[in-house]
Protein backbone atom coordinates (compact mmCIF):
# COMPACT_ATOMS: atom_id res chain seq x y z
CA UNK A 1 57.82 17.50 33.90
CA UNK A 2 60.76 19.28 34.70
CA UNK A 3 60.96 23.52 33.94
CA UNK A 4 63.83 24.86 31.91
CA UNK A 5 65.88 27.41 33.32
CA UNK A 6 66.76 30.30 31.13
CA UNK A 7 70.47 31.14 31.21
CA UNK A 8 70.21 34.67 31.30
CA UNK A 9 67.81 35.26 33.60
CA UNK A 10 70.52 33.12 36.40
CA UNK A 11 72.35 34.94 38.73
CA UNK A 12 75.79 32.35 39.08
CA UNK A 13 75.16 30.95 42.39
CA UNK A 14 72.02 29.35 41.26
CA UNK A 15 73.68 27.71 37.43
CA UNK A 16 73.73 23.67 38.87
CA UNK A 17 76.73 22.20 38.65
CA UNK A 18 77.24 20.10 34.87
CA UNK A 19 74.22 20.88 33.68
CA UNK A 20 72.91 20.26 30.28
CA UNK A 21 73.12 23.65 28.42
CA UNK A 22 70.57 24.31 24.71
CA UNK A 23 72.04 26.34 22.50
CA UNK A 24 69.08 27.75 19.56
CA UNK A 25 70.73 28.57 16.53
CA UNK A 26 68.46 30.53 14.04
CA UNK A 27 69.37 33.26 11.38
CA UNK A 28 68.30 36.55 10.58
CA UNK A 29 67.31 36.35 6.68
CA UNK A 30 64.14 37.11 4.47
CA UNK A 31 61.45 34.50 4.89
CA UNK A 32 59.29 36.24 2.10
CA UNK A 33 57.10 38.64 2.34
CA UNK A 34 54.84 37.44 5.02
CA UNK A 35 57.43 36.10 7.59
CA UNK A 36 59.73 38.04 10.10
CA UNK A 37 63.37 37.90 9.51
CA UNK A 38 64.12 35.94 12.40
CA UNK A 39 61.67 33.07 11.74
CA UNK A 40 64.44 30.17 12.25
CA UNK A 41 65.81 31.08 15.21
CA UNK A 42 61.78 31.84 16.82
CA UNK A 43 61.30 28.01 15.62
CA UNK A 44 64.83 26.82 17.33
CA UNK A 45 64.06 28.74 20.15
CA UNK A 46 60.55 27.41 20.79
CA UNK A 47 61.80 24.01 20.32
CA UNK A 48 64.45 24.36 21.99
CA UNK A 49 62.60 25.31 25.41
CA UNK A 50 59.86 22.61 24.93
CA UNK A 51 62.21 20.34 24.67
CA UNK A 52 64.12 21.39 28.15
CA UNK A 53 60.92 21.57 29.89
CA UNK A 54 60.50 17.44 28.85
CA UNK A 55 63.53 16.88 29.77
CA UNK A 56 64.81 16.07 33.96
CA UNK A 57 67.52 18.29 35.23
CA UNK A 58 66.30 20.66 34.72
CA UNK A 59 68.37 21.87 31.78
CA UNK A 60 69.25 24.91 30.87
CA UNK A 61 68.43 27.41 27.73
CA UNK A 62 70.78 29.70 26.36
CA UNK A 63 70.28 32.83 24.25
CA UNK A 64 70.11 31.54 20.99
CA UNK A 65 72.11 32.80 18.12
CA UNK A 66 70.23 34.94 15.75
CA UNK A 67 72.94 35.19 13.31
CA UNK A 68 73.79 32.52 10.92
CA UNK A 69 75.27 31.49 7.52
CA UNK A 70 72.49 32.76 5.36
CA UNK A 71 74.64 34.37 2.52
CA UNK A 72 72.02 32.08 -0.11
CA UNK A 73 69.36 35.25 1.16
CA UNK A 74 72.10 37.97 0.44
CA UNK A 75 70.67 39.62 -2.02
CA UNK A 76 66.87 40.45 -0.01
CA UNK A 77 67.03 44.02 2.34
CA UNK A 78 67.52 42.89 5.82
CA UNK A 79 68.96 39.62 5.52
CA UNK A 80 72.54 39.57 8.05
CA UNK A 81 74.91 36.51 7.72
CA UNK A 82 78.16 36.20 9.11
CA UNK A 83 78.92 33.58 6.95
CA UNK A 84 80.96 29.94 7.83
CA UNK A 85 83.85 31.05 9.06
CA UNK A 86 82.47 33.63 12.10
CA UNK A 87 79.68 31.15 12.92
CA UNK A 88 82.29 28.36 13.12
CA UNK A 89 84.54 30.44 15.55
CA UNK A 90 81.12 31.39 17.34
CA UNK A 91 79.75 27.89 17.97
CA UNK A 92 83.60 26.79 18.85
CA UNK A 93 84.21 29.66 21.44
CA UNK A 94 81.10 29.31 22.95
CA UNK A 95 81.45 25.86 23.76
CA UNK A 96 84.77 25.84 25.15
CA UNK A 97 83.54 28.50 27.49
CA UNK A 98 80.35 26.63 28.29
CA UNK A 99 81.94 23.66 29.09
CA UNK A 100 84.19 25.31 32.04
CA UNK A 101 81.44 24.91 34.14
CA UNK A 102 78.57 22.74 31.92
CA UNK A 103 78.25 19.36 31.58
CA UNK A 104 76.95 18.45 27.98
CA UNK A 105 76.12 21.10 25.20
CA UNK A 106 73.12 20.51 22.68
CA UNK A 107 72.73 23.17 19.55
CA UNK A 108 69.17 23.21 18.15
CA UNK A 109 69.69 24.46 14.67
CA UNK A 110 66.69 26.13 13.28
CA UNK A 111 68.15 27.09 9.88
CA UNK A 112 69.97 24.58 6.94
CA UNK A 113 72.38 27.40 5.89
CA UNK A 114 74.38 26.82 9.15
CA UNK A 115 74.40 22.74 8.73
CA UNK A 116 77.76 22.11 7.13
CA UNK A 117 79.67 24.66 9.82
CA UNK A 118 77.99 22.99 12.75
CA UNK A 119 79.22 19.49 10.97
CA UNK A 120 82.76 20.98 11.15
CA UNK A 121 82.82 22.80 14.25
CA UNK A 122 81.61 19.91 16.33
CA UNK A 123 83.51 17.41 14.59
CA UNK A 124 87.05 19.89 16.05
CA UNK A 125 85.08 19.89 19.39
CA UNK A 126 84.60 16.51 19.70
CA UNK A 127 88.00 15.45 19.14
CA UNK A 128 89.08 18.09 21.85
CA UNK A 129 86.81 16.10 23.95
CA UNK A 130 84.12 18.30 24.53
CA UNK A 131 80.24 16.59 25.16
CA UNK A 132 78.85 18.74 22.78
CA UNK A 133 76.04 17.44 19.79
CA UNK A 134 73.54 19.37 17.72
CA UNK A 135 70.26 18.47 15.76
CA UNK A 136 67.90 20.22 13.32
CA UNK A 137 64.73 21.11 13.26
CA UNK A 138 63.28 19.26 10.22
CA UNK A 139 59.60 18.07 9.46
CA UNK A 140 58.60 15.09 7.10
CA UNK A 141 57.89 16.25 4.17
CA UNK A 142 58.42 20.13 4.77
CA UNK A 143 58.87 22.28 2.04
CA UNK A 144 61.98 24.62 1.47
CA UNK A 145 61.78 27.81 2.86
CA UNK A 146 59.06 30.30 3.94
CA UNK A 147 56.04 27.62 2.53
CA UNK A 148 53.55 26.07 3.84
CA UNK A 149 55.43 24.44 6.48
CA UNK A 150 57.15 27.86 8.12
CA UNK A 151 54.12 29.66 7.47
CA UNK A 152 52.43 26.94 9.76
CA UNK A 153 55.05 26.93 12.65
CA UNK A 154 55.02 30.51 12.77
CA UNK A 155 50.99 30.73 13.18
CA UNK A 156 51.60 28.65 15.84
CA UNK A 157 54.51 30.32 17.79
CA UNK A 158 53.51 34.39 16.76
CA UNK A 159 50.37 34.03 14.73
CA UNK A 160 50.76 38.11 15.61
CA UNK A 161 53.79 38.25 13.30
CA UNK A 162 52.56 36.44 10.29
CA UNK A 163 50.87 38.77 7.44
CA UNK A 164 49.41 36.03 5.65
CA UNK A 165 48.01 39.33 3.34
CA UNK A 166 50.90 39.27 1.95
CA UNK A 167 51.73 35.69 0.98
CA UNK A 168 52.11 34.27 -2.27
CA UNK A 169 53.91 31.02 -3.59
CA UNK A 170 57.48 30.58 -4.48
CA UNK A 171 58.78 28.11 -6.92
CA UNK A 172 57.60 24.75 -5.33
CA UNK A 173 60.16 22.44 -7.55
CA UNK A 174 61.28 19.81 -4.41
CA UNK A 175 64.78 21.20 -2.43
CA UNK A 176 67.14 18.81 -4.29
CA UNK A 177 66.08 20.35 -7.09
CA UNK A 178 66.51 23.84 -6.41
CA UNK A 179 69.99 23.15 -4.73
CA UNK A 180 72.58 23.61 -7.94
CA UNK A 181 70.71 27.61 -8.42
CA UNK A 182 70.47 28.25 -5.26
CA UNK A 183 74.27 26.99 -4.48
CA UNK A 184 75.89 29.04 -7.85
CA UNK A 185 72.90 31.97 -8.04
CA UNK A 186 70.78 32.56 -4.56
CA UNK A 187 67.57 32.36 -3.90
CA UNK A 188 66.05 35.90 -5.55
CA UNK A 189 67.51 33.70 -9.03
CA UNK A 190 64.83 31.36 -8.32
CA UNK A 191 62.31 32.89 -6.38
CA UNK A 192 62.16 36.65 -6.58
CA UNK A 193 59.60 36.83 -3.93
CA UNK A 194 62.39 34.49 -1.51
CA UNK A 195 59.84 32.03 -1.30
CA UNK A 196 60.68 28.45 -1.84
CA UNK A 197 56.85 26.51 -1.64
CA UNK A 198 53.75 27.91 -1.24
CA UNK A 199 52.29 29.11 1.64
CA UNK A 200 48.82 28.15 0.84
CA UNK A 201 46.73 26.25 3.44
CA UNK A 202 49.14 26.86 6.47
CA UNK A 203 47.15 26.56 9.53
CA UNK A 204 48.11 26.92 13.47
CA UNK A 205 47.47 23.65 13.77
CA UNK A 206 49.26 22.13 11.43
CA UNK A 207 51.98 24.02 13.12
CA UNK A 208 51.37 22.89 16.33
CA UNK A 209 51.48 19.13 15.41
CA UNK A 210 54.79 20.30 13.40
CA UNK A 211 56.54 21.86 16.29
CA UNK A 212 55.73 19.17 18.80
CA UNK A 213 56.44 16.51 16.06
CA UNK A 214 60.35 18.16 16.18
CA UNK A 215 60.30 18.57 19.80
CA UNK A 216 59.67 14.79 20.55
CA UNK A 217 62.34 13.84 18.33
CA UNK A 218 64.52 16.31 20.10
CA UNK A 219 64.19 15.18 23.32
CA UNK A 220 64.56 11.62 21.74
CA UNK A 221 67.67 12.46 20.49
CA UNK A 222 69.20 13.98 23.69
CA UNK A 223 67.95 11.18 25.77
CA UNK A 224 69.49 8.43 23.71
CA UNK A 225 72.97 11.02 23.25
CA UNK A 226 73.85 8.68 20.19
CA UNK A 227 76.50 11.23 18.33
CA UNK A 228 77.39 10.48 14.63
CA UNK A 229 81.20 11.52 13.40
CA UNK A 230 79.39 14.86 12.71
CA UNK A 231 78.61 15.94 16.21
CA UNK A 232 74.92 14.99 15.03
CA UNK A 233 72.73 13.50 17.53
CA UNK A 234 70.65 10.30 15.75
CA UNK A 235 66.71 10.14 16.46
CA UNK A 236 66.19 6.12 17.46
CA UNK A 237 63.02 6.82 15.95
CA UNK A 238 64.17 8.33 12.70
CA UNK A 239 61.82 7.94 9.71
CA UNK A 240 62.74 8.33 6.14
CA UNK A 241 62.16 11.31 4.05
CA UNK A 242 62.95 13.24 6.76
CA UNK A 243 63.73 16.85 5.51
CA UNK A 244 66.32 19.20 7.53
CA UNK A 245 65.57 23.04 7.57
């Protein structure tokens, strides 16, 4: 098993020639009352250097981004978005500088918010004929946002920084259901507490099986480097039901 090499701990001389460069992309945003504001990006992070460590190269692991398009959170204390348009020019600017001196460039996106920008920005990069692609974390079956399945990741990666204490549910109505409030109202509309499932019976382990459940189908994904018009890398193994964070 090869050992990812963290980009910012390089000094230049030792950055291999074309490597393959992750990029985590997270958010900082309220994840209730019981999880730390930068929950997605500790999840796109963490998968993000399991992943490089299964992979040959060995690749390489970029700071991630911990600022995203979370403007759906707005209205909680602490939330920060920069919203499409500076996370577009972000994820664009970055990879035309990466790619100066980096062979391929994979964004692990830990947060659904930013999905539709990294559709469009890798789209433009693509057909400026950059090697760039990007996947999501997602888990069958998860719920929304701050449930069951966060709450379980997050014992897993910093059980330290969970106060289970202080979790309660959220409205629990599937996501497609809760998309037309959320979209025209945010989530306090629906969920005052910024919940979206219930948090109830999240274990470490369950996490664990979650997180390397997303990092196999990561490094699946990069191996196979089969990129939809989207800049989206497909999983050969995909399942249905598969839900996106």
């Amino acid at each position: 098993m090869a050992v990812h090499q963290v980009l910012a701990d390089a000094v230049w001389p030792d950055v291999p020639p074309r490597a393959l460069v992750l990029v985590p992309v997270g958010s900082t945003e309220q994840h209730g009352p019981h999880l730390p504001l930068d929950t997605d990006t500790v999840i796109a992070h963490a998968v993000a250097r399991r992943a490089a460590d299964a992979l040959p190269g060995p690749p390489l692991v970029a700071p991630p981004l911990a600022y995203g398009a979370s403007g759906e959170h707005a209205d909680f204390p602490g939330t920060v978005s920069i919203g499409h348009e500076a996370l577009r020019a972000v994820v664009v600017e970055l990879t035309r500088s990466l790619s100066l001196w980096a062979g391929s460039i994979f964004f692990v996106n830990g947060h659904g918010g930013n999905t539709a920008t990294l559709d469009t920005a890798l789209a433009l990069l693509r057909t400026e004929g950059h090697d760039v692609a990007w996947t999501g974390c997602g888990t069958p079956g998860g719920d929304a946002h701050a449930g069951r399945t966060e709450t379980s990741l997050m014992l897993h990666l910093a059980p330290e920084r969970v106060r289970l204490d202080a979790a309660v549910a959220g409205d629990t109505r599937p996501l497609a259901a809760l998309l037309p409030d959320l979209m025209a109202h945010g989530v306090r509309a629906v969920s005052p507490s910024g919940v979206l499932g219930d948090p109830a019976g999240a274990s470490a382990e369950e996490g664990r099986r979650a997180t390397d459940a997303m990092v196999s189908a990561t490094v699946r994904r990069i191996t196979a480097w089969t990129v939809d018009a989207r800049g989206r890398l497909t999983d050969p193994a995909a399942r249905p039901n598969v839900v996106g964070r």
